[in-house]
Structures are given as structure tokens and as C-alpha cells.
Protein backbone atom coordinates (compact mmCIF):
# COMPACT_ATOMS: atom_id res chain seq x y z
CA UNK A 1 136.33 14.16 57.21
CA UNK A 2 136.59 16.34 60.37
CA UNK A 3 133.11 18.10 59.18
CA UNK A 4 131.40 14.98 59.10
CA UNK A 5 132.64 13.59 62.52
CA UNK A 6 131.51 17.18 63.46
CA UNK A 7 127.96 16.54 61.52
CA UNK A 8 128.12 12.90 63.81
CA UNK A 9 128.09 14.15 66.92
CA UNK A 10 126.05 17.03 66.11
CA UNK A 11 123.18 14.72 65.17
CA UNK A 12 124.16 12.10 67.68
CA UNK A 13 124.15 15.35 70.05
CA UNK A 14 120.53 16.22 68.96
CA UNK A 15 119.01 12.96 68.55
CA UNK A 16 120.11 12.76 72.55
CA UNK A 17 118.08 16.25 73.43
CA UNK A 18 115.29 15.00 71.40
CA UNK A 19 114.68 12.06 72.85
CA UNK A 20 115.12 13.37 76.66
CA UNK A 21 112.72 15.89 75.49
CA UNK A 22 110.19 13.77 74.54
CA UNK A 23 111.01 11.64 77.92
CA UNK A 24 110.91 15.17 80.05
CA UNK A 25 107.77 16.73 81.71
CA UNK A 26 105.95 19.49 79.53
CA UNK A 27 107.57 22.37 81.41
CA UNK A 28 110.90 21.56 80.36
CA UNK A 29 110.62 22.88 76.88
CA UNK A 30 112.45 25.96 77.44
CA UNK A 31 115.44 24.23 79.10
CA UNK A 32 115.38 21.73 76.02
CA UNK A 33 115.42 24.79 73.64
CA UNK A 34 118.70 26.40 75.82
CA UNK A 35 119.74 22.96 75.43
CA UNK A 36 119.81 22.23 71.76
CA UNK A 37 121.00 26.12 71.29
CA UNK A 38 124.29 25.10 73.71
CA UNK A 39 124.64 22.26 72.06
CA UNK A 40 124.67 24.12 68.42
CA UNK A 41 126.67 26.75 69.70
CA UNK A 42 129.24 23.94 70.92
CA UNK A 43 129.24 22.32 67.68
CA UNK A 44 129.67 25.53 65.76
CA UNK A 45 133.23 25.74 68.59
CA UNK A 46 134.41 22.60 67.83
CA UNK A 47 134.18 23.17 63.70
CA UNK A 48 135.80 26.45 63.90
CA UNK A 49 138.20 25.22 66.22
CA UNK A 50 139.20 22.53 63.49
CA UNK A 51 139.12 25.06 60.89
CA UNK A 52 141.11 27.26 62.62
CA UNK A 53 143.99 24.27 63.11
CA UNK A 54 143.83 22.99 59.61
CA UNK A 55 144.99 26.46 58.75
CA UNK A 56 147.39 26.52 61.57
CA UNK A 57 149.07 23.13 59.63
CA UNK A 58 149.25 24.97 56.36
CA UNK A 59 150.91 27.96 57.70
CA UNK A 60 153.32 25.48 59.01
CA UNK A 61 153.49 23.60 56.23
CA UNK A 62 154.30 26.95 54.46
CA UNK A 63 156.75 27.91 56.67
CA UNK A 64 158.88 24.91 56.33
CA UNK A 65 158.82 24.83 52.66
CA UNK A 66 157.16 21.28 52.52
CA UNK A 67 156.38 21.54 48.92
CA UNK A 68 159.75 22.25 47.84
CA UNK A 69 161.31 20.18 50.06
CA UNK A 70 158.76 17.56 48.89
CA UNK A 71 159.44 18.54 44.89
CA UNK A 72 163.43 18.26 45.96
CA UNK A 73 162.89 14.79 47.38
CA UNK A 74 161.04 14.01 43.94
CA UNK A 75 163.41 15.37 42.34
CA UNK A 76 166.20 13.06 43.97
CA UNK A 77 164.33 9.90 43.48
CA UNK A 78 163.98 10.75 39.65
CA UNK A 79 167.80 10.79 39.46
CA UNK A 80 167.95 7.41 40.61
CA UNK A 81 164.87 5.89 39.05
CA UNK A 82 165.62 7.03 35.91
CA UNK A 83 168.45 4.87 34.79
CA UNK A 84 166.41 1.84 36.31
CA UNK A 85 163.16 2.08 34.47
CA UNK A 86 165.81 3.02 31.35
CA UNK A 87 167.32 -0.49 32.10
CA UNK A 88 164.46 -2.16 32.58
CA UNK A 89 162.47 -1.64 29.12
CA UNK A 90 164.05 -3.86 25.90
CA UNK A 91 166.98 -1.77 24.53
CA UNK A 92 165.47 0.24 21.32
CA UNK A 93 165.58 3.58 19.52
CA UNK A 94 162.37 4.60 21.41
CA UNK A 95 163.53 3.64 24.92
CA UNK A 96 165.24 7.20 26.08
CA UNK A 97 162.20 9.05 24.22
CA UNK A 98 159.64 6.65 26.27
CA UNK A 99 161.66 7.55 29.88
CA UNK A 100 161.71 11.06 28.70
CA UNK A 101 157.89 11.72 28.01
CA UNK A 102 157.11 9.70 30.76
CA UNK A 103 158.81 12.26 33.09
CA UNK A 104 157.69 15.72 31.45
CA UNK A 105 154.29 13.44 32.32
CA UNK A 106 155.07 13.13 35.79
CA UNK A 107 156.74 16.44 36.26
CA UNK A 108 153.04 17.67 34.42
CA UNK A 109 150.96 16.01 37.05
CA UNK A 110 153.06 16.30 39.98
CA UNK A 111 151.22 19.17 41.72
CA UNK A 112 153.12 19.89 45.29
CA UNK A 113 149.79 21.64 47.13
CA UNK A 114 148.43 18.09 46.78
CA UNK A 115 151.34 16.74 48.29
CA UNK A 116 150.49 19.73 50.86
CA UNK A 117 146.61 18.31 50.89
CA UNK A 118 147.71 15.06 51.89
CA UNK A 119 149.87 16.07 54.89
CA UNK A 120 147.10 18.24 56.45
CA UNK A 121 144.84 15.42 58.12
CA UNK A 122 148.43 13.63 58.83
CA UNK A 123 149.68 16.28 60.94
CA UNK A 124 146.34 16.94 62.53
CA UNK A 125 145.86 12.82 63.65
CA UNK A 126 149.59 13.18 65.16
CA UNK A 127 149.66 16.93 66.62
CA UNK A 128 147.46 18.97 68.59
CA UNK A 129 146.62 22.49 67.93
CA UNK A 130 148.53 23.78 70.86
CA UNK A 131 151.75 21.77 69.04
CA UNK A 132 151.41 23.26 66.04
CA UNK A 133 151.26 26.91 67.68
CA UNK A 134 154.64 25.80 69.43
CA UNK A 135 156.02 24.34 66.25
CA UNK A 136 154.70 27.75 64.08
CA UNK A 137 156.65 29.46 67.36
CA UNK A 138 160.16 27.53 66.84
CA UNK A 139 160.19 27.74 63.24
CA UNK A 140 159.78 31.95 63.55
CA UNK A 141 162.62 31.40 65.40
CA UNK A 142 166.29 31.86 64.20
CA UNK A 143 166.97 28.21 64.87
CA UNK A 144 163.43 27.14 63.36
CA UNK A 145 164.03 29.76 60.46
CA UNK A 146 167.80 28.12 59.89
CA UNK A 147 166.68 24.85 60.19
CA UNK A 148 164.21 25.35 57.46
CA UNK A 149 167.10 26.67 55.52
CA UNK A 150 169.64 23.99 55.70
CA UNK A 151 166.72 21.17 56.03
CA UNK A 152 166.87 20.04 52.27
CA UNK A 153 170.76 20.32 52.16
CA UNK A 154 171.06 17.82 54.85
CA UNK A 155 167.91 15.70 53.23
CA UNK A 156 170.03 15.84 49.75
CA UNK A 157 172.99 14.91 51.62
CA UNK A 158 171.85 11.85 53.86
CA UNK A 159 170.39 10.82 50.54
CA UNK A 160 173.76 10.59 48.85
CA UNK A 161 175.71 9.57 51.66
CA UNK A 162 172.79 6.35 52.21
CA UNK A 163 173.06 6.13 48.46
CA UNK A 164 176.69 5.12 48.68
CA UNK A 165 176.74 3.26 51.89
CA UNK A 166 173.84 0.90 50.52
CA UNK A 167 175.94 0.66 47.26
CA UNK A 168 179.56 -0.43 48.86
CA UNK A 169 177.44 -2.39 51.27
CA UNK A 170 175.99 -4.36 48.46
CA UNK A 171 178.83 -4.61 46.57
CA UNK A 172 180.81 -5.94 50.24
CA UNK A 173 177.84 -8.68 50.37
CA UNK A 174 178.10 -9.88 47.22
CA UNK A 175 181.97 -10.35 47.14
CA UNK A 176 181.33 -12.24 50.36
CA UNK A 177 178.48 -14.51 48.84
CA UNK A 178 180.27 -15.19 46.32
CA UNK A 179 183.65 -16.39 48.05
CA UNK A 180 181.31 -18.53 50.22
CA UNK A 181 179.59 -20.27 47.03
CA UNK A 182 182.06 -20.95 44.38
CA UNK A 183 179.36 -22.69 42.54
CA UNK A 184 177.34 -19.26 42.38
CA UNK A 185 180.24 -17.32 41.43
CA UNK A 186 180.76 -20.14 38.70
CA UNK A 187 177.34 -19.78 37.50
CA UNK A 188 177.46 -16.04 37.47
CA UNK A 189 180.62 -16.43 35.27
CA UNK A 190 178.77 -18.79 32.57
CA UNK A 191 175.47 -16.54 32.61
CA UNK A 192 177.98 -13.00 31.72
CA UNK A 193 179.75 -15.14 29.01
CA UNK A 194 176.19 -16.72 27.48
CA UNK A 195 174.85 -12.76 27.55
CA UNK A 196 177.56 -11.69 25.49
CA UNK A 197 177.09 -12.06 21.59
């Protein structure tokens, strides 16, 4: 996307020079020519620049571990999506052989450097190349290098410790809903014994 923006202004760039050729007096031609060569030579900057970032981002990338922290975080969610999509399909012989191949199918296609892909034009909209060689610096340092380290531990933790806190502050809001609507708690009562065979 970056190369076409660059292909843009290049022609935008270009289709400027030619026209204030064309508008110039004869003798200009040689300043047009140093003209369209700056501009090339500008353009040909600006490209390598953004080359030279996007590889800044994946060295970064790298260096934080984003695809495993990414294939961790996958991971995590499996563990709790799995007993809901079990849940949700009509109870049946096939129904833990379906969840199964469906994840060996996910696991298959999940492919963290696309993950990786994805994040490159992300961190390049949000940081500039000067901020990625300052975050490149910290994480080459022994706090950067140690947070890198403990990063996923405290990412698997908050997990479980939101995990619970949504769960006991469910469970809190329903006890409460229910105390202020009898008639809810009543018809949650008939619906559990109509369930049962």
C-alpha cells in the first residue's frame, strides 16, 4: 500500500514537472531534466526509507516474540471456546469428534507470520520510524529483554484473573436479579424442571 502511495506522488510529482515544463520558456529544459532527476531520486528516498521501517517493525516484532505471544493468546481463547461451541451443537456421538477436527483445522491454518503480516502496516500508521528505533533500543535492554520475558506470563495471568472476576461478577448479578424479580427466578425454576426428562 505504501508503494503505491509512493507510485501516487511519484506520478502526481511528475505530472507537476511536466506540465511546468511545457508552461516554461525553451531554455529551461535542463533545469526540468535536474528537476524530474531530484524528484526521482526523492522518490527512490522516501521508498527505501519505508522499506527500511517495515523491516525495522519486524525486527521488533521479532524481538518481542509477537507470534508466540500471539499463538499463546490463541491458545488461551481455545481453552475457553472450546467447551462453548461443545455446548452449543445438539448433544451426539459426533459432537467431541466435530470440536476436535475443527481445531487440528484451525491449529492447521493458523499461521503466526500472518498474524505478524497484519501488524506491520498497524504499527507503521501508529509509530514513526524514529519510535521504533527507540522501542528496538528498550527492548535490547535488560528491562525491554525482561519484559519480553515475563510479557505472556502476565498476559496468561490477567486472562485468568479477568476470567474469574467476570465469572463471580456474573454469578453476583444474577443472584441480585433474581432476588429483585421473584417472578424471573420462578420462571427460571419451571424452565430447569420442564428441561429435565
Amino acid at each position: 500500500m505504501k508503494h503505491v502511495g509512493a507510485f501516487f506522488a511519484c506520478t502526481v510529482l511528475l505530472t507537476g514537472f511536466a506540465v511546468a515544463q511545457d508552461l516554461s520558456p525553451a531554455g529551461s529544459d535542463q533545469d526540468s531534466g535536474q528537476s524530474l532527476a531530484a524528484a526521482a531520486r526523492a522518490s527512490k528516498a522516501q521508498a527505501a526509507t519505508a522499506a527500511d521501517k517495515q523491516a525495522d517493525i519486524r525486527r521488533l516484532l521479532a524481538l518481542t516474540g509477537s507470534a508466540s505471544v500471539a499463538t499463546q493468546v490463541m491458545n488461551e481463547m481455545e481453552k475457553n471456546i472450546r467447551p462453548l461451541m461443545t455446548s452449543s451443537l445438539p448433544p451426539g456421538d459426533y459432537r467431541d469428534k466435530l470440536v476436535e477436527l475443527f481445531f487440528q483445522k484451525f491449529h492447521e491454518k493458523s499461521d503466526p507470520t500472518k498474524l505478524v503480516d497484519l501488524m506491520v502496516p498497524i504499527y507503521d500508521k501508529y509509530y514513526t520510524a524514529d519510535e521504533i528505533q527507540g522501542l528496538l533500543n528498550f527492548y535490547q535492554t535488560p528491562l525491554g529483554k525482561k519484559m519480553v520475558t515475563v510479557l505472556p506470563k502476565i498476559v496468561a495471568e490477567s486472562q485468568a484473573a479477568g476470567g474469574q472476576w467476570g465469572e463471580e461478577l456474573g454469578r453476583e448479578c444474577m443472584i441480585e436479579v433474581l432476588k429483585e424479580h421473584p417472578e424471573m427466578q420462578q420462571a427460571l425454576l419451571a424452565a430447569k424442571r420442564n428441561a429435565q426428562p
